[in-house]
Every structure is written in C-alpha cells, then in structure tokens.
N, C-alpha and C. Protein backbone atom coordinates (compact mmCIF):
# COMPACT_ATOMS: atom_id res chain seq x y z
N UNK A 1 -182.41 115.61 -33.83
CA UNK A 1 -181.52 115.66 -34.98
C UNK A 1 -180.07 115.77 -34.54
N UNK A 2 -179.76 116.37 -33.51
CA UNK A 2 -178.39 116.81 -33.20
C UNK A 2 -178.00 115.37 -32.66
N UNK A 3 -178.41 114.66 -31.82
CA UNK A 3 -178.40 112.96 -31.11
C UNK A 3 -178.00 112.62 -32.31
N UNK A 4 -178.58 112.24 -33.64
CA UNK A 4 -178.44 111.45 -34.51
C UNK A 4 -176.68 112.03 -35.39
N UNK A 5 -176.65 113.06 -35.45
CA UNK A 5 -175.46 114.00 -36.25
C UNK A 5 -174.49 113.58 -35.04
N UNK A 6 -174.33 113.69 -33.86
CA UNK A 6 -173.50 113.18 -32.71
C UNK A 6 -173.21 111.82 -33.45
N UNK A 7 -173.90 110.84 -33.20
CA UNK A 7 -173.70 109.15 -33.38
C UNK A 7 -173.24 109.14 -34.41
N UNK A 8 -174.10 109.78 -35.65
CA UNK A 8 -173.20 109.53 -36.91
C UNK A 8 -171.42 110.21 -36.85
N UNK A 9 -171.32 111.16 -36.13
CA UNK A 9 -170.12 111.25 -36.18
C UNK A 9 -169.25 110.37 -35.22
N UNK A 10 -169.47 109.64 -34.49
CA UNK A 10 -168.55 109.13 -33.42
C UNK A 10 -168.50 107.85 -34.23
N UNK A 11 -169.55 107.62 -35.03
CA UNK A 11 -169.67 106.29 -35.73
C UNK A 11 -168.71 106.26 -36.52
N UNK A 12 -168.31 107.69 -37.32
CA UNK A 12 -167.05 107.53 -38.31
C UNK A 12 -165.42 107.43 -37.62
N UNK A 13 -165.67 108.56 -36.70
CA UNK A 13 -164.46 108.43 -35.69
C UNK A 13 -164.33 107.27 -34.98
N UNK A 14 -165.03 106.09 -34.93
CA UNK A 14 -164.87 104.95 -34.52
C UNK A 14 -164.45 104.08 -35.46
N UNK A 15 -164.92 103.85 -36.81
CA UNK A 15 -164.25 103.40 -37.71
C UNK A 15 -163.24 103.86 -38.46
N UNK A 16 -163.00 105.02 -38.16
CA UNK A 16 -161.50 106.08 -38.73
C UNK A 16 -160.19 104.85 -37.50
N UNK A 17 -160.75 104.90 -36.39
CA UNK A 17 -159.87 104.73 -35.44
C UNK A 17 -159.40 102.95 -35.53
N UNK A 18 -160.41 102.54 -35.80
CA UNK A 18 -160.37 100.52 -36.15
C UNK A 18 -159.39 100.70 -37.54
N UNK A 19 -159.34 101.63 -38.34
CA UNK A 19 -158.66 101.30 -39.75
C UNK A 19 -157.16 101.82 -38.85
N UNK A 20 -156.95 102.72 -38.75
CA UNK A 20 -155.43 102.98 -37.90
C UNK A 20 -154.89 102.40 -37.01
N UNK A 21 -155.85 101.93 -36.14
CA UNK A 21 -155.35 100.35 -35.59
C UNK A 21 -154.89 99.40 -36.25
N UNK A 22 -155.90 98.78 -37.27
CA UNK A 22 -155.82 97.96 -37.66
C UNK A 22 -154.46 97.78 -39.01
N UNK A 23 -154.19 99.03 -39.22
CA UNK A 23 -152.50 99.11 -39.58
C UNK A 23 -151.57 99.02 -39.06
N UNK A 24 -151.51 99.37 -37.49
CA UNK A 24 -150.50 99.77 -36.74
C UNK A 24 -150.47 98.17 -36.08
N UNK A 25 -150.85 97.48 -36.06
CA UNK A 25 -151.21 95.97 -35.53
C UNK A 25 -150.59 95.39 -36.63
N UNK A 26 -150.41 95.11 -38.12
CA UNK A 26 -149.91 94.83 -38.65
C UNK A 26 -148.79 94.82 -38.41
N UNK A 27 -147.62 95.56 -37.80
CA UNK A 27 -146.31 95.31 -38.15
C UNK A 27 -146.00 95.06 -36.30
N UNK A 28 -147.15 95.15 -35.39
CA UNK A 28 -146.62 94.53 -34.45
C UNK A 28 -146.08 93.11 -34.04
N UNK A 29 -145.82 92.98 -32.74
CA UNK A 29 -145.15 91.44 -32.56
C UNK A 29 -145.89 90.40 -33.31
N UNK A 30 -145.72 89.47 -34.24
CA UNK A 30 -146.30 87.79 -34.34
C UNK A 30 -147.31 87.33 -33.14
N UNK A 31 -146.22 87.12 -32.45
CA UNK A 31 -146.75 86.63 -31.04
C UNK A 31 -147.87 87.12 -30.45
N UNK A 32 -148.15 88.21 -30.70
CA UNK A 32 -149.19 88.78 -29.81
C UNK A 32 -150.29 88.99 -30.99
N UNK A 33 -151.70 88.71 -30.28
CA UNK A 33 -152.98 88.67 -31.14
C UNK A 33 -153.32 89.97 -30.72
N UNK A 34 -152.41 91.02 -32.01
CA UNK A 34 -152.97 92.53 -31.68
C UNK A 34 -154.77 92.27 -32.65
N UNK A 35 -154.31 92.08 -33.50
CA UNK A 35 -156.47 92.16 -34.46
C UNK A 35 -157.38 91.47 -33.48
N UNK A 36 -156.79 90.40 -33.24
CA UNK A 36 -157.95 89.42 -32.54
C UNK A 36 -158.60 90.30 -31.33
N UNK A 37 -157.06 90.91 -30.20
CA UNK A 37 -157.52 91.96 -29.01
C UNK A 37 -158.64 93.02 -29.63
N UNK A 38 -158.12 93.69 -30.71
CA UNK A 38 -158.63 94.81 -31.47
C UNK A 38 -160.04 94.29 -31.31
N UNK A 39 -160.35 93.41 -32.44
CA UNK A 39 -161.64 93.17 -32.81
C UNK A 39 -162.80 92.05 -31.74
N UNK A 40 -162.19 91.95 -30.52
CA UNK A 40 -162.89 91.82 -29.35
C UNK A 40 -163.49 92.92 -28.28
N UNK A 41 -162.37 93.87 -28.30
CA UNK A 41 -162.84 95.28 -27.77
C UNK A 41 -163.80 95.60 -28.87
N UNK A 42 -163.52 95.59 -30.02
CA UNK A 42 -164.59 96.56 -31.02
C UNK A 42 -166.39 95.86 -30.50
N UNK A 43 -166.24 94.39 -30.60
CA UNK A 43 -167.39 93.87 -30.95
C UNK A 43 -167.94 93.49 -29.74
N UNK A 44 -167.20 93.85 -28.20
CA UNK A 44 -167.56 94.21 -26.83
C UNK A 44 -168.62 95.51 -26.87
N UNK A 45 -168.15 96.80 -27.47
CA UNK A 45 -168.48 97.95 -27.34
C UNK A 45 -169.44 98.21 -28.66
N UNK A 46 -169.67 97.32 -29.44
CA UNK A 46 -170.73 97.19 -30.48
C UNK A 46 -172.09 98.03 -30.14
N UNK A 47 -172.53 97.52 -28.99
CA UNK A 47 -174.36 97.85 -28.58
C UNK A 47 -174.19 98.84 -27.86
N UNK A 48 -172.97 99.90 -27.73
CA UNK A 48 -173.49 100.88 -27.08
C UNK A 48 -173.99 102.43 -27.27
N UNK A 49 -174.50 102.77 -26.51
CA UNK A 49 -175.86 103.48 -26.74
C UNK A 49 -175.26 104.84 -26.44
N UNK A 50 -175.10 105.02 -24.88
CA UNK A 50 -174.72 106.16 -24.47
C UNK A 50 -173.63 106.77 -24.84
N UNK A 51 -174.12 108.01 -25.14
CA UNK A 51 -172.99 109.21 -26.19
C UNK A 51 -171.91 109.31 -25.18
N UNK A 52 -171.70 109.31 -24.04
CA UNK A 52 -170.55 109.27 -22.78
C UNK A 52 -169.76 107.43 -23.02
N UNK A 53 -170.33 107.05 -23.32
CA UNK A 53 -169.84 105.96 -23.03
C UNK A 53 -169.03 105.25 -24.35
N UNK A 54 -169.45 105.81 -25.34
CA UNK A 54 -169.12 105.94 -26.49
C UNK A 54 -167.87 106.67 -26.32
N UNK A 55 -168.09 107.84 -26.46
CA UNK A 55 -166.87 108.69 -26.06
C UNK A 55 -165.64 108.21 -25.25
N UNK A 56 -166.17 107.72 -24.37
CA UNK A 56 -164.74 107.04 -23.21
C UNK A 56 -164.58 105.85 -24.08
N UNK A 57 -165.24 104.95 -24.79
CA UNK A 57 -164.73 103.99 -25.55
C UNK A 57 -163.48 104.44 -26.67
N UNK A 58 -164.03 105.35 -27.70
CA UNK A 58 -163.34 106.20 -28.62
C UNK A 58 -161.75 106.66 -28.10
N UNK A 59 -162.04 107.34 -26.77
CA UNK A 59 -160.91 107.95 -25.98
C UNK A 59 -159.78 106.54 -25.41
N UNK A 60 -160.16 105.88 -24.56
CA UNK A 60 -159.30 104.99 -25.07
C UNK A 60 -158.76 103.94 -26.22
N UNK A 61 -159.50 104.03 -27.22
CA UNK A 61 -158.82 103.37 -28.44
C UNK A 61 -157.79 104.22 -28.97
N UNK A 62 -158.06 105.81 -28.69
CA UNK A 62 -156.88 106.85 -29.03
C UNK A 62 -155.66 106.24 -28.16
N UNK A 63 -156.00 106.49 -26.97
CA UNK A 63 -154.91 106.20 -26.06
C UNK A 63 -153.58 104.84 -26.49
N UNK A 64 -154.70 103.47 -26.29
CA UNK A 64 -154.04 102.24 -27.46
C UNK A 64 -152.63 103.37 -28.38
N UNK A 65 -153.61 103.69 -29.39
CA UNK A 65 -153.25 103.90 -30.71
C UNK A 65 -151.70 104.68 -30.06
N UNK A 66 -151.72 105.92 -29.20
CA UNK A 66 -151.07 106.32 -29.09
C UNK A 66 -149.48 105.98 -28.06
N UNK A 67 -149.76 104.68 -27.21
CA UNK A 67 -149.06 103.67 -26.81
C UNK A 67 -148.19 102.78 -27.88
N UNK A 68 -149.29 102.09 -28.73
CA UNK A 68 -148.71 101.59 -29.86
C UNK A 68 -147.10 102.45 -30.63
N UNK A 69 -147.87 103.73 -30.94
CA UNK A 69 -146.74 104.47 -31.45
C UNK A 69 -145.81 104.69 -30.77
N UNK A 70 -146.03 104.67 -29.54
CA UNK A 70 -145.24 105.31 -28.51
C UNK A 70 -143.96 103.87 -28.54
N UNK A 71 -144.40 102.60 -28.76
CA UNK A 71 -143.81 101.60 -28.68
C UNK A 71 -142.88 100.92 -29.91
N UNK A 72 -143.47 102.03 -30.70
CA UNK A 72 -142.71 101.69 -32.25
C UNK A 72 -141.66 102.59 -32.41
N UNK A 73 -141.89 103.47 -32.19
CA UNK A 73 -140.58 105.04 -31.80
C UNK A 73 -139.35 104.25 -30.90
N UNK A 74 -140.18 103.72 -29.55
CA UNK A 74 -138.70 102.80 -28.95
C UNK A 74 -138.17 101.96 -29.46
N UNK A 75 -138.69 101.03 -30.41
CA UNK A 75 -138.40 99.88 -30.96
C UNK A 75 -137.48 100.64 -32.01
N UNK A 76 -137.44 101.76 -32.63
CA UNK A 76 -136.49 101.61 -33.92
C UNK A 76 -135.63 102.84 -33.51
N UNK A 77 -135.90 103.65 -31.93
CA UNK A 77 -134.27 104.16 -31.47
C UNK A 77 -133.51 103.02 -30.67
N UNK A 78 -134.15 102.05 -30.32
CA UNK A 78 -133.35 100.58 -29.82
C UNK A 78 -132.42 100.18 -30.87
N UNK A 79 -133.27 100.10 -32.35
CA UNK A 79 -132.45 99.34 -32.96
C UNK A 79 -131.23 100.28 -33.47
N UNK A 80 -131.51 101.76 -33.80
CA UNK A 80 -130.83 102.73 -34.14
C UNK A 80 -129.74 102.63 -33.27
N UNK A 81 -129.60 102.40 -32.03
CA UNK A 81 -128.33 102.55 -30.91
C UNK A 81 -127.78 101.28 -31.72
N UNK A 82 -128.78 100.02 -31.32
CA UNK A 82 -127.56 99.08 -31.99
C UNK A 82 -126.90 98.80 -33.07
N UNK A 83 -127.41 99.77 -34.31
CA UNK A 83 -126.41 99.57 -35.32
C UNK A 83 -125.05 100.54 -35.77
N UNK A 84 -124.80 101.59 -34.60
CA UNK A 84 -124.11 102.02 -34.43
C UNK A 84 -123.26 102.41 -33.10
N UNK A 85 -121.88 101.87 -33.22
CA UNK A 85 -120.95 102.11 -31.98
C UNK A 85 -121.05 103.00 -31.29
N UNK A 86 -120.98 103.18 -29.90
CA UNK A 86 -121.30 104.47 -28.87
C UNK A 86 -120.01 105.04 -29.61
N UNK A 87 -119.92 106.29 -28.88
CA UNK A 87 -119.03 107.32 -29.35
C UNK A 87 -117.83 106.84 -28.11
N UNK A 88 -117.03 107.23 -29.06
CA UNK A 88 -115.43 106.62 -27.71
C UNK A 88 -115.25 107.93 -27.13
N UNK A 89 -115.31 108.28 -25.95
CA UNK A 89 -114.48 109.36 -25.36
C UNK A 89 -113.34 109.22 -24.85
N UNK A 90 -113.09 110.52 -24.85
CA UNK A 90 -111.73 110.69 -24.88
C UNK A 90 -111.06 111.41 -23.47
N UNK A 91 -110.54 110.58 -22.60
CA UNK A 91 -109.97 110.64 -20.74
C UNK A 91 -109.04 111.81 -21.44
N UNK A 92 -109.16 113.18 -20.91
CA UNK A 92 -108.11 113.89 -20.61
C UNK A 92 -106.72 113.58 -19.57
C-alpha cells in the first residue's frame, strides 16, 4: 500500500511540475522548441518504474524549472539596466 501512495504521489508531483513548465515555456524564446524538449523528456521517462529513478527524474525537472527562472530574472534586470541611464558620477 505505501509503494502505491509513493507513485500516486510522485505521479501528481510530476504532473504539478509539466503544468509549471509548461507555463514558463510559454513566454520563452520563439526560437527554441521549449514544449516540444519538455514533452520528449516527459514521454522518454513515461515507463518508469523505479521510485529512485522517478525521483531523480522529478529532481531534475525542478532543477530545469529553476534555471528557467533563473533566466527570466536576468532577462528583465537586462532589460531594466537598459531602460534607464547609468548614474553619472561625479570626479571630485
């Protein structure tokens, strides 16, 4: 019973994690096939069995997720510098 309560939960935390992807891919580059990558890893890691292996799957889709963000934070203090003039200092 506990095997089955495990899977069912990694099963939700696996699809918790494909829906937050699958937002955060939305407003990435055009150019790049973030869903298509997404939903090739997903349907790679489809048949697997082992609760470890599962887990390290799960663990890096966090990781992704948390790169992603990590890449959207730079992208809009990039743009933040450029829409405003550095500060002029002032030569004593």
């Amino acid at each position: 019973m506990a095997t089955s309560v495990t899977s069912v939960s990694q099963r939700l935390r696996a699809l918790a994690l494909y829906k937050e992807l699958h937002r955060l891919g939305r407003e990435y580059e055009p150019s790049y096939d973030f869903h298509g990558k997404l939903r090739k890893l997903y349907e790679k890691n489809r048949n697997l069995t082992d609760e470890e292996e599962i887990e390290k799957a799960i663990k890096f889709g966090e990781y992704i997720k948390n790169e992603t963000l990590a890449l959207y934070s730079l992208r809009k203090y990039r743009h933040l510098k450029q829409m405003y003039p550095p500060n002029p200092t002032s030569d004593p």
